[in-house]
N, C-alpha and C. Protein backbone atom coordinates (compact mmCIF):
# COMPACT_ATOMS: atom_id res chain seq x y z
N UNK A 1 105.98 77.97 155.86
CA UNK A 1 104.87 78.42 155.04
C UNK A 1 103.61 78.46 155.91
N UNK A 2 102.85 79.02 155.97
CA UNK A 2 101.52 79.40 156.20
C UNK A 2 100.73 78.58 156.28
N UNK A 3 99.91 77.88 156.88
CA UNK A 3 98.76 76.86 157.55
C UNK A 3 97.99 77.30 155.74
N UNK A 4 97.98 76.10 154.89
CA UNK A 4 96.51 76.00 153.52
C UNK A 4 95.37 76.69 153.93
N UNK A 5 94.78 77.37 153.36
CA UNK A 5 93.40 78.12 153.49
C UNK A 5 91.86 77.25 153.29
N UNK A 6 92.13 75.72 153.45
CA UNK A 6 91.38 74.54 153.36
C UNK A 6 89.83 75.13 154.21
N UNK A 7 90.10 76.25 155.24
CA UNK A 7 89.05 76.51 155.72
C UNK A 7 88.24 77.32 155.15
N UNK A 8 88.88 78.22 154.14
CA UNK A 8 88.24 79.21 153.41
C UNK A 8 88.08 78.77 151.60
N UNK A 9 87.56 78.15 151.83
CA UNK A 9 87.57 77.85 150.28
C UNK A 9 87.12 78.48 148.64
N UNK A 10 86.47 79.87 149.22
CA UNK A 10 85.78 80.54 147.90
C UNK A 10 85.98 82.27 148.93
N UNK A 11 86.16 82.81 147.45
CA UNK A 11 86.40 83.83 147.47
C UNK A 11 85.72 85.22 148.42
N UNK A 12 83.96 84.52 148.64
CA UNK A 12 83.63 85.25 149.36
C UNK A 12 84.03 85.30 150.85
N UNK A 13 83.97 84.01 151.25
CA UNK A 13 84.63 83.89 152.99
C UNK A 13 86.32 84.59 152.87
N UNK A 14 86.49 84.85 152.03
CA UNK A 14 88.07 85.35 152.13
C UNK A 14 88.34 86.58 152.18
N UNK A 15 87.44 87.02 151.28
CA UNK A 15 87.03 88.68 151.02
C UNK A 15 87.07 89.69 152.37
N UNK A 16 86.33 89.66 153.16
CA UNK A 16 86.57 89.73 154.35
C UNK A 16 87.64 90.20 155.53
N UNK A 17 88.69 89.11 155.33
CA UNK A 17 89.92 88.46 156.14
C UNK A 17 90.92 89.67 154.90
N UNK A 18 90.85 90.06 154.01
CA UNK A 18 91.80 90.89 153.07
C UNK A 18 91.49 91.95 152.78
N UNK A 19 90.25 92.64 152.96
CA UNK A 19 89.34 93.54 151.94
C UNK A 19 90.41 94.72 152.69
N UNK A 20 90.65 95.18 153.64
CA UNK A 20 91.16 96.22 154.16
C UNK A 20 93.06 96.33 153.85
N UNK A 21 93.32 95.20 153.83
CA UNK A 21 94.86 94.88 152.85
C UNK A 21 94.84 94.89 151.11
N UNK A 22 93.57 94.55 150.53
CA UNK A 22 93.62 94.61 149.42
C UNK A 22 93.57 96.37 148.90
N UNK A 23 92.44 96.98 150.08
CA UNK A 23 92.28 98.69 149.46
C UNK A 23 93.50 99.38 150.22
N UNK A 24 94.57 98.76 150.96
CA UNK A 24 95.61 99.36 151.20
C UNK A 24 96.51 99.06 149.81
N UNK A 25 96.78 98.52 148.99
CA UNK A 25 97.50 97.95 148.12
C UNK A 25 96.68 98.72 146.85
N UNK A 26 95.56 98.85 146.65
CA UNK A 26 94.40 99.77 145.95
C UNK A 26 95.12 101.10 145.70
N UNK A 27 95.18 101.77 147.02
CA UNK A 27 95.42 103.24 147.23
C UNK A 27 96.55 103.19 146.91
N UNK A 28 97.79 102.58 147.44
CA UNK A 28 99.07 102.56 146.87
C UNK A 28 99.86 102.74 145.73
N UNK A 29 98.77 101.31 144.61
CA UNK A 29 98.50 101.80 143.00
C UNK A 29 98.50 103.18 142.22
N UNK A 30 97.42 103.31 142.69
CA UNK A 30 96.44 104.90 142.31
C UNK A 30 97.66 105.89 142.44
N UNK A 31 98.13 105.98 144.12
CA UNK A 31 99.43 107.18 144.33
C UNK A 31 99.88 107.63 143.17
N UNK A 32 100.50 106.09 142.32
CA UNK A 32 101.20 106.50 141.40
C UNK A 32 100.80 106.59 139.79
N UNK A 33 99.48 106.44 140.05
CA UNK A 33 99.01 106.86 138.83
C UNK A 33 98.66 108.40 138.53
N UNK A 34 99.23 108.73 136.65
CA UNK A 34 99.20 110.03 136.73
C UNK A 34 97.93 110.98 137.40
N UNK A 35 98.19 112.40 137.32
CA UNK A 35 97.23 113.23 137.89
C UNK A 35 95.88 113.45 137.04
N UNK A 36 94.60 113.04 137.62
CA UNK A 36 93.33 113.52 136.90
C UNK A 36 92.93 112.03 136.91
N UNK A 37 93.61 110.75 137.00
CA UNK A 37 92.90 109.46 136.76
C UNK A 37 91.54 109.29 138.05
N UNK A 38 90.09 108.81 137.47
CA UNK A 38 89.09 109.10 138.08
C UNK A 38 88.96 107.54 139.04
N UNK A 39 89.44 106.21 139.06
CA UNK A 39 89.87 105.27 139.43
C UNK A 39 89.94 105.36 140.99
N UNK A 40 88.93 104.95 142.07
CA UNK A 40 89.04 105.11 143.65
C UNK A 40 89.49 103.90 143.93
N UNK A 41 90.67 103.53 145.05
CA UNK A 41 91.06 102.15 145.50
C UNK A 41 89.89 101.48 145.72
N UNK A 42 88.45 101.67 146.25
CA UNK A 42 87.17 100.64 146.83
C UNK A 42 87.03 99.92 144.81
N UNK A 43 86.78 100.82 144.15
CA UNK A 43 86.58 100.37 142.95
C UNK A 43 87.42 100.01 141.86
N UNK A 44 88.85 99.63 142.19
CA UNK A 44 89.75 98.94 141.84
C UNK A 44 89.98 97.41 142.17
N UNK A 45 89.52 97.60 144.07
CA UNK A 45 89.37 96.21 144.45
C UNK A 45 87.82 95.48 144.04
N UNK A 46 86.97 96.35 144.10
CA UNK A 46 85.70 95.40 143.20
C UNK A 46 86.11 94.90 141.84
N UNK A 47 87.03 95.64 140.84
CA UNK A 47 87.46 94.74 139.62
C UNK A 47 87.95 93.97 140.03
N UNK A 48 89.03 94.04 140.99
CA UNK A 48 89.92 92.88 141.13
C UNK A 48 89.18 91.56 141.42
N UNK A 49 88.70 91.69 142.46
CA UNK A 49 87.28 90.79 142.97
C UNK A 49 86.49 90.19 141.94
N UNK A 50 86.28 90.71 140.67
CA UNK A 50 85.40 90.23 139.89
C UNK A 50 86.30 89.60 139.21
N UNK A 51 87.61 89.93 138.58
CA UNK A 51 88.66 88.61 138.14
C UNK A 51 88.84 88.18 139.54
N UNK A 52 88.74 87.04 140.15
CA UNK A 52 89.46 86.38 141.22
C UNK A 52 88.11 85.80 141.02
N UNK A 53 86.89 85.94 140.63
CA UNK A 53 85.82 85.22 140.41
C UNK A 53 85.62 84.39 139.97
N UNK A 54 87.04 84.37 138.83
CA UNK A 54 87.20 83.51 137.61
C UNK A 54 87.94 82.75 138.05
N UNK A 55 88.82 82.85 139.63
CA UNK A 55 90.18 82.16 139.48
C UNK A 55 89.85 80.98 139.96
N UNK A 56 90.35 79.67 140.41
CA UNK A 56 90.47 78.62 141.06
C UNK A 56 90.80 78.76 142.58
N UNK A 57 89.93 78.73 143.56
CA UNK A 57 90.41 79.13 144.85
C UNK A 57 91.34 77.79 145.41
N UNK A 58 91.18 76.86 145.27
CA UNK A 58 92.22 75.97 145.72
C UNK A 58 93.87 76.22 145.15
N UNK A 59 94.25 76.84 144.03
CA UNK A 59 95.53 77.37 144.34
C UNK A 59 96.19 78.31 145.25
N UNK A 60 95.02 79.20 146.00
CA UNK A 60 95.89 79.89 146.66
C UNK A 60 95.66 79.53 147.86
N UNK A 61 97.38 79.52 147.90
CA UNK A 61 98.26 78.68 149.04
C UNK A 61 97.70 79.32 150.74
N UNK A 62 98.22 80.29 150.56
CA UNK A 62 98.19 81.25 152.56
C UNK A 62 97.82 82.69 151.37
N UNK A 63 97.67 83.74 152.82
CA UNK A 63 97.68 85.05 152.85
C UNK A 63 98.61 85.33 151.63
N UNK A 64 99.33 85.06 152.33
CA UNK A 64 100.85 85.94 151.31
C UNK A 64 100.42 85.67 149.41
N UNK A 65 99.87 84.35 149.16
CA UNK A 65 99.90 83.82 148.06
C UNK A 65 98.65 84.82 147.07
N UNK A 66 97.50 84.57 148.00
CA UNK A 66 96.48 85.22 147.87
C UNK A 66 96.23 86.80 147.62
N UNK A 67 97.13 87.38 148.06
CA UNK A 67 97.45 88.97 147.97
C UNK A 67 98.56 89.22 146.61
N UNK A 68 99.11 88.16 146.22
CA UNK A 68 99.76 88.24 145.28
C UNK A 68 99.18 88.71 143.77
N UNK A 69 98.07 87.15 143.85
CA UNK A 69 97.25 87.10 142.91
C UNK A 69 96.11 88.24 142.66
N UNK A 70 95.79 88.64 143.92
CA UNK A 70 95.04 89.77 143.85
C UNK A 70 95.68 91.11 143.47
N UNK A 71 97.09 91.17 143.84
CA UNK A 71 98.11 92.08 142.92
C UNK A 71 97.86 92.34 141.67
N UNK A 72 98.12 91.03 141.28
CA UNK A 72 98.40 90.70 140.06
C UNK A 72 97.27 91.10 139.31
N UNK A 73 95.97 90.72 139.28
CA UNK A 73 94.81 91.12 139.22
C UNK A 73 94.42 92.93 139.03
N UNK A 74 95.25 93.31 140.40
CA UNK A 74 95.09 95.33 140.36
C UNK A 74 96.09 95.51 139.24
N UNK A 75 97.32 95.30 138.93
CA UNK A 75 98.27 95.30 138.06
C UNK A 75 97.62 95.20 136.88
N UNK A 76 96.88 94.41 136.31
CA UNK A 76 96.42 94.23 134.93
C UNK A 76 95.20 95.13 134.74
N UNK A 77 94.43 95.50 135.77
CA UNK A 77 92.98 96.50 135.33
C UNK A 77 93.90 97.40 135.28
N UNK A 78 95.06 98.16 136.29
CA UNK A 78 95.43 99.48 135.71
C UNK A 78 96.24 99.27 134.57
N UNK A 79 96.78 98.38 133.96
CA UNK A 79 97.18 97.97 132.98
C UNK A 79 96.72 98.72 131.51
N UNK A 80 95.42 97.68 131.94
CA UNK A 80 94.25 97.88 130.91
C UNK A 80 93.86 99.19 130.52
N UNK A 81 93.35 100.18 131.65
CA UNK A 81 92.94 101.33 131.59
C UNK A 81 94.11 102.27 130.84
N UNK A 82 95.56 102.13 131.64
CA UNK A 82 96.41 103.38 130.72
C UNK A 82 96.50 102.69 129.40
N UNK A 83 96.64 101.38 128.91
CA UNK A 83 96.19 101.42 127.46
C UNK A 83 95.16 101.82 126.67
N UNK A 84 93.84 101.46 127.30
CA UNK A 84 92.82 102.01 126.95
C UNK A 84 93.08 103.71 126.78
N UNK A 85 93.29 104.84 127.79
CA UNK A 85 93.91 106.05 128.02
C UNK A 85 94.84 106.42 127.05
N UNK A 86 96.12 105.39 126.76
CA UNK A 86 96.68 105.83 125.75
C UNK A 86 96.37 105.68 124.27
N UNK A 87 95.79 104.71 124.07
CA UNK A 87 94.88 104.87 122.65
C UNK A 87 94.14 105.84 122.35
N UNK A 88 93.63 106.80 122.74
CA UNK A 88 93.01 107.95 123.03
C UNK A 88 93.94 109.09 122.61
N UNK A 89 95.04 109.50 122.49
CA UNK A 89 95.85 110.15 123.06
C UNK A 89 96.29 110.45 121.49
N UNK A 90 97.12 111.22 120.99
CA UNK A 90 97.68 111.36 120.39
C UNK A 90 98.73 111.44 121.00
N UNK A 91 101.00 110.36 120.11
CA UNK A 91 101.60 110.45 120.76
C UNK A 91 101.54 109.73 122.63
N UNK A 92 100.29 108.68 122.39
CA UNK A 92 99.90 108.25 123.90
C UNK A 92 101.41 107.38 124.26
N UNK A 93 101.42 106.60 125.20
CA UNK A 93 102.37 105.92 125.83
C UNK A 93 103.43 106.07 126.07
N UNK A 94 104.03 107.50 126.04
CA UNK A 94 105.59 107.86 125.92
C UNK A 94 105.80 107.65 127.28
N UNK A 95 106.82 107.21 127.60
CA UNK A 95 106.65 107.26 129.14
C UNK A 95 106.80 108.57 129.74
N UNK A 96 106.39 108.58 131.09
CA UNK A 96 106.22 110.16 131.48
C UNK A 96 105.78 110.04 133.08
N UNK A 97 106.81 110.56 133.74
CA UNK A 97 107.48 110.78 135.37
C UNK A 97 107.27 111.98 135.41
N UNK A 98 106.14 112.28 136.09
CA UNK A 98 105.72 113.49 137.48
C UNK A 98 105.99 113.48 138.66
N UNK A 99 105.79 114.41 139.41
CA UNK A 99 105.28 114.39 140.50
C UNK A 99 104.20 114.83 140.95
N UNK A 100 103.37 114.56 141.43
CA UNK A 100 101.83 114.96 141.79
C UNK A 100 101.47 115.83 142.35
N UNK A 101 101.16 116.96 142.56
CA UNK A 101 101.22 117.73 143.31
C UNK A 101 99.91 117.62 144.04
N UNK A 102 98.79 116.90 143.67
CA UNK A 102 97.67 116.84 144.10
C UNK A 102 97.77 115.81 145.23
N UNK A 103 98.41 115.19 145.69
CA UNK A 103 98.20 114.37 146.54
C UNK A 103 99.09 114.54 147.31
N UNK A 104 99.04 114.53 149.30
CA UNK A 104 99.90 115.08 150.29
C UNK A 104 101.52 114.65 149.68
N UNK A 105 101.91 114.89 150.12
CA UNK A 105 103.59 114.89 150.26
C UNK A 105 104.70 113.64 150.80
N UNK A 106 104.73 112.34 149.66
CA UNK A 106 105.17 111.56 150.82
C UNK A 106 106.98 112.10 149.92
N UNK A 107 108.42 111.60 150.74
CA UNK A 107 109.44 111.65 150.54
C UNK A 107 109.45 110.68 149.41
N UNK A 108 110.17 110.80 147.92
CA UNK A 108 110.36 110.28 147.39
C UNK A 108 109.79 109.68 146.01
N UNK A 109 107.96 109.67 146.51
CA UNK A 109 107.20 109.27 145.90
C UNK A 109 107.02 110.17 144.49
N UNK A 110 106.74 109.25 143.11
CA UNK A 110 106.85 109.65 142.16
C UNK A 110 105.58 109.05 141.40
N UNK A 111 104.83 109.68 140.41
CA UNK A 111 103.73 109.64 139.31
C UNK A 111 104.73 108.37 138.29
N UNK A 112 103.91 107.57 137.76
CA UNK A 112 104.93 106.66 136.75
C UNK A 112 103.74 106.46 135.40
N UNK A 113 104.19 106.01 134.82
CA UNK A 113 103.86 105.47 133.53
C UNK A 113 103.37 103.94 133.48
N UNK A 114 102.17 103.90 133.62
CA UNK A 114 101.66 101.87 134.40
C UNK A 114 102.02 101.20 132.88
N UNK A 115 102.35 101.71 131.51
CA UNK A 115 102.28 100.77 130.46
C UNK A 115 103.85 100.70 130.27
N UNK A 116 104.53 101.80 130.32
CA UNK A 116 105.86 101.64 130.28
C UNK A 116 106.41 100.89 131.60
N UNK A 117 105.99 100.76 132.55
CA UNK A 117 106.08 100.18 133.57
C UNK A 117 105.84 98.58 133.26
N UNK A 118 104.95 98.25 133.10
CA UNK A 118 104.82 97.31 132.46
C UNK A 118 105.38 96.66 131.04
N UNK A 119 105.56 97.42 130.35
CA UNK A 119 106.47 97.04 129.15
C UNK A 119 107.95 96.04 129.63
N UNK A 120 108.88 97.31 130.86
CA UNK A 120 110.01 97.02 131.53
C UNK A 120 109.49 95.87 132.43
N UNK A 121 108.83 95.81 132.70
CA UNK A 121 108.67 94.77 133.83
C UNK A 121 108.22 92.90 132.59
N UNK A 122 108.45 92.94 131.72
CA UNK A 122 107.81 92.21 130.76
C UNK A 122 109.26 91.71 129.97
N UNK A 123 110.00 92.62 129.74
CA UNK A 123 111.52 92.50 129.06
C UNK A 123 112.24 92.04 130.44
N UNK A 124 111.99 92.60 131.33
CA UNK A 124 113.04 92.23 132.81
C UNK A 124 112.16 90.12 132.90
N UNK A 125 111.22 90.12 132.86
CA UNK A 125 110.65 88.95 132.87
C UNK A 125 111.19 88.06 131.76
N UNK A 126 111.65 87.86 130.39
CA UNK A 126 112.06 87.61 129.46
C UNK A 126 113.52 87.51 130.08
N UNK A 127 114.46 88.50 130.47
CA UNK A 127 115.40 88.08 131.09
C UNK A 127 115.84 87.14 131.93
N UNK A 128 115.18 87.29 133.02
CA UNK A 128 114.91 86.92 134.65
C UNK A 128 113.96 86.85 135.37
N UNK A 129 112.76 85.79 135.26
CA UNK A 129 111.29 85.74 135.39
C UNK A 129 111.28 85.63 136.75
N UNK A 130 112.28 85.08 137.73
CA UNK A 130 112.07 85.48 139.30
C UNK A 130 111.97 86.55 139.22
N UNK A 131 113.47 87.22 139.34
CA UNK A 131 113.48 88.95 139.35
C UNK A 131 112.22 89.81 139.26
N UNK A 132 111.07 89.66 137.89
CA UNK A 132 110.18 89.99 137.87
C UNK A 132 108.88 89.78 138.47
N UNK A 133 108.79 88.66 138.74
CA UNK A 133 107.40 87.81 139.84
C UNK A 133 108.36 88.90 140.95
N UNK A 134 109.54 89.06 141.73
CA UNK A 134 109.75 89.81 143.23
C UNK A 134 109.17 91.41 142.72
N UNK A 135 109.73 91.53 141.98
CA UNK A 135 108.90 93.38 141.61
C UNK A 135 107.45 93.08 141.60
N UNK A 136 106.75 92.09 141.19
CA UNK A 136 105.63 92.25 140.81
C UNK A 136 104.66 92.00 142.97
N UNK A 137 105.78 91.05 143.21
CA UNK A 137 105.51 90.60 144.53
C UNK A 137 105.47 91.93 145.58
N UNK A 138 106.36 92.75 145.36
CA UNK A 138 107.18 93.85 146.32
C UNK A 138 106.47 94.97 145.77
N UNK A 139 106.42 95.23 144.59
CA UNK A 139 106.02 96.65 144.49
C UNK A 139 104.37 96.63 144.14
N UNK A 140 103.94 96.15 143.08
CA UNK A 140 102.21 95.76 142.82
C UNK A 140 101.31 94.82 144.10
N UNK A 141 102.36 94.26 144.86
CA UNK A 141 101.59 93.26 145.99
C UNK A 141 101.84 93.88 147.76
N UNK A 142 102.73 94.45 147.42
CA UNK A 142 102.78 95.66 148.97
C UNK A 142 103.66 94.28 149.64
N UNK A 143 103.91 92.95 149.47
CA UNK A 143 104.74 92.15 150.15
C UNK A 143 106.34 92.51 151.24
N UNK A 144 106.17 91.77 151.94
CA UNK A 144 107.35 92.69 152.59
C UNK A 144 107.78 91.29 152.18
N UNK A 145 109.91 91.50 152.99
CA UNK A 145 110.47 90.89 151.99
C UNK A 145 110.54 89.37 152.50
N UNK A 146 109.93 89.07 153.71
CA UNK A 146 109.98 87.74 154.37
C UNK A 146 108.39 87.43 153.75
N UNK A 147 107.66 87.68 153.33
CA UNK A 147 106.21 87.13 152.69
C UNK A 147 106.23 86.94 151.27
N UNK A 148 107.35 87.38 150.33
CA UNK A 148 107.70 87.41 149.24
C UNK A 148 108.41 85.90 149.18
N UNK A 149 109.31 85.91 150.08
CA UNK A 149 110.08 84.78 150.20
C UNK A 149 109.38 83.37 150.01
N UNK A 150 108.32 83.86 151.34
CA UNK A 150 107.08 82.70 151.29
C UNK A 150 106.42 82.26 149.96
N UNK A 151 106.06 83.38 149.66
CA UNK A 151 105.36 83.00 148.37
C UNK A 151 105.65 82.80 147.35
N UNK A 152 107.13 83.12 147.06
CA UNK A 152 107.72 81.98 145.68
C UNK A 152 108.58 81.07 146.59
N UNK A 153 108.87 80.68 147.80
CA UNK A 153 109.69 79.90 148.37
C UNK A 153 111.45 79.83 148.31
N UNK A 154 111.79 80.82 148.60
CA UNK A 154 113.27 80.84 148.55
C UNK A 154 113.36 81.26 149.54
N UNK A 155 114.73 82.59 150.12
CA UNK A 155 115.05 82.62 151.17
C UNK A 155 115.21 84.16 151.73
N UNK A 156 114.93 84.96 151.84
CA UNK A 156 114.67 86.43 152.03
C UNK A 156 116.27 87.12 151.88
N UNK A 157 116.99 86.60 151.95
CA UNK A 157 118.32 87.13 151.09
C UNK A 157 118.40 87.07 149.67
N UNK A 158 117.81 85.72 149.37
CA UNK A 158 117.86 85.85 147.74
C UNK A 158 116.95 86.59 147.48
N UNK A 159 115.83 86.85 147.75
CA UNK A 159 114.62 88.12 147.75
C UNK A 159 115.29 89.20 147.53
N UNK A 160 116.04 90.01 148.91
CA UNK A 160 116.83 90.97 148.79
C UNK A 160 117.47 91.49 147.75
N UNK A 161 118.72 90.33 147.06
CA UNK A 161 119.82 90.30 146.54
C UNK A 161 118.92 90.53 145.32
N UNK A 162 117.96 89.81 144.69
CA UNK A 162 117.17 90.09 143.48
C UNK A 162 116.31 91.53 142.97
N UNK A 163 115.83 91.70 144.56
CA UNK A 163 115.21 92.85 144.31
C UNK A 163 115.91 94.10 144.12
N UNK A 164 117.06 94.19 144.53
CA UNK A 164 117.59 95.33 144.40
C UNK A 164 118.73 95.09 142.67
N UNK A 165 118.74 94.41 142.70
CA UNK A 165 119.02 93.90 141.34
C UNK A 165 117.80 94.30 140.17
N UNK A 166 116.62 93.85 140.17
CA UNK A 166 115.14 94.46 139.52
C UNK A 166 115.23 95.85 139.48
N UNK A 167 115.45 96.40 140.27
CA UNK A 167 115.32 98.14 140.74
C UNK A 167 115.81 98.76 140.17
N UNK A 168 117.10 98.41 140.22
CA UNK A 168 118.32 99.10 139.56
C UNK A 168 118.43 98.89 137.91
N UNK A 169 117.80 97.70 137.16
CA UNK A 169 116.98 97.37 136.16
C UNK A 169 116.22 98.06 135.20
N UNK A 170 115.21 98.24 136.36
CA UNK A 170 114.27 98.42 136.11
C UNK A 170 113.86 100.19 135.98
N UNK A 171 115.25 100.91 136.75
CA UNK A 171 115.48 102.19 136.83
C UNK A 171 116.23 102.84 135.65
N UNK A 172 116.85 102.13 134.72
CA UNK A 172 117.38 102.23 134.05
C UNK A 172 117.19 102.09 132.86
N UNK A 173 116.07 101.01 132.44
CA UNK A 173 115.17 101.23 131.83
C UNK A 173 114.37 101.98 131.63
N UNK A 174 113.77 102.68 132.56
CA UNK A 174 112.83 103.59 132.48
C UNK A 174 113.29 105.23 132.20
N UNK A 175 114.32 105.25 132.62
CA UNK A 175 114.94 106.20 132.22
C UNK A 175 115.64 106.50 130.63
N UNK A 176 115.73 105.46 130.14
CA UNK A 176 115.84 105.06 128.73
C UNK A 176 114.85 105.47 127.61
């Protein structure tokens, strides 16, 4: 595990040491949010920042732990917003898979649904609450799979073996 952050104790000295990992994890979000959302990664991580204001800085452990929570944090404002968005809506929240055409071309990459996304990720948690903390770790926290490990403490095979277990889940669900 990672040397305690005993030296950094509040959020602003930390800010800093992450701000350029947190708006990589920002932009990542956004990718997959549908087309037309007005939401820039710099001003996703200032919400996030303003919950983490609230948090207790002596729980978080190292890096890895800290980027989690700050995940977790981007996860719930876009949360918030496609609910907010779908209340609006007539017929809002159905789930609904694009592809973007507005944004360059990566292989694979797909537009998702952040409430139905969250719905599945909430029933998969009710199931199998590791399973879901590694999706939430891997896909909302940009974690690779040896920093995931770290940060709930198991062993990067069981990481593996889970995550692709979540996926396949969690793909199937959504397709539902």
């Amino acid at each position: 595990m990672s040397e305690p952050w005993a030296d950094r104790p509040d959020l602003e000295a930390l800010m800093p040491a992450v701000y350029a990992e947190l708006r990589r994890l920002a932009a990542h979000y956004l990718r997959g949010e549908r087309p037309g959302q007005t939401l820039q990664p710099t001003a996703l991580v200032h919400e996030a920042y303003l919950k983490l204001q609230k948090d207790r800085p002596e729980r978080w452990q190292n890096r890895a732990h800290f980027c989690a929570i700050a995940a977790h944090a981007m996860r719930q404002i876009l949360i918030e917003r496609a609910r907010a968005r779908d209340a609006l809506k007539r017929g809002g929240g159905a789930p609904r898979v694009t592809f973007d055409e507005g944004l360059p071309a990566q292989a694979g990459e797909r537009s998702f649904d952040m409430v139905a996304l969250d719905a599945a990720l909430e029933r998969l948690a009710a199931l199998d609450a590791g399973q879901a903390r590694i999706v939430e770790l891997r896909f909302f926290g940009g974690l690779s799979i040896e920093e995931t490990a770290e940060a709930m403490g198991i062993s990067p095979a069981t990481v593996k073996r889970h995550w692709a277990l979540a996926r396949a889940w969690l793909a199937r669900e959504l397709e539902s």
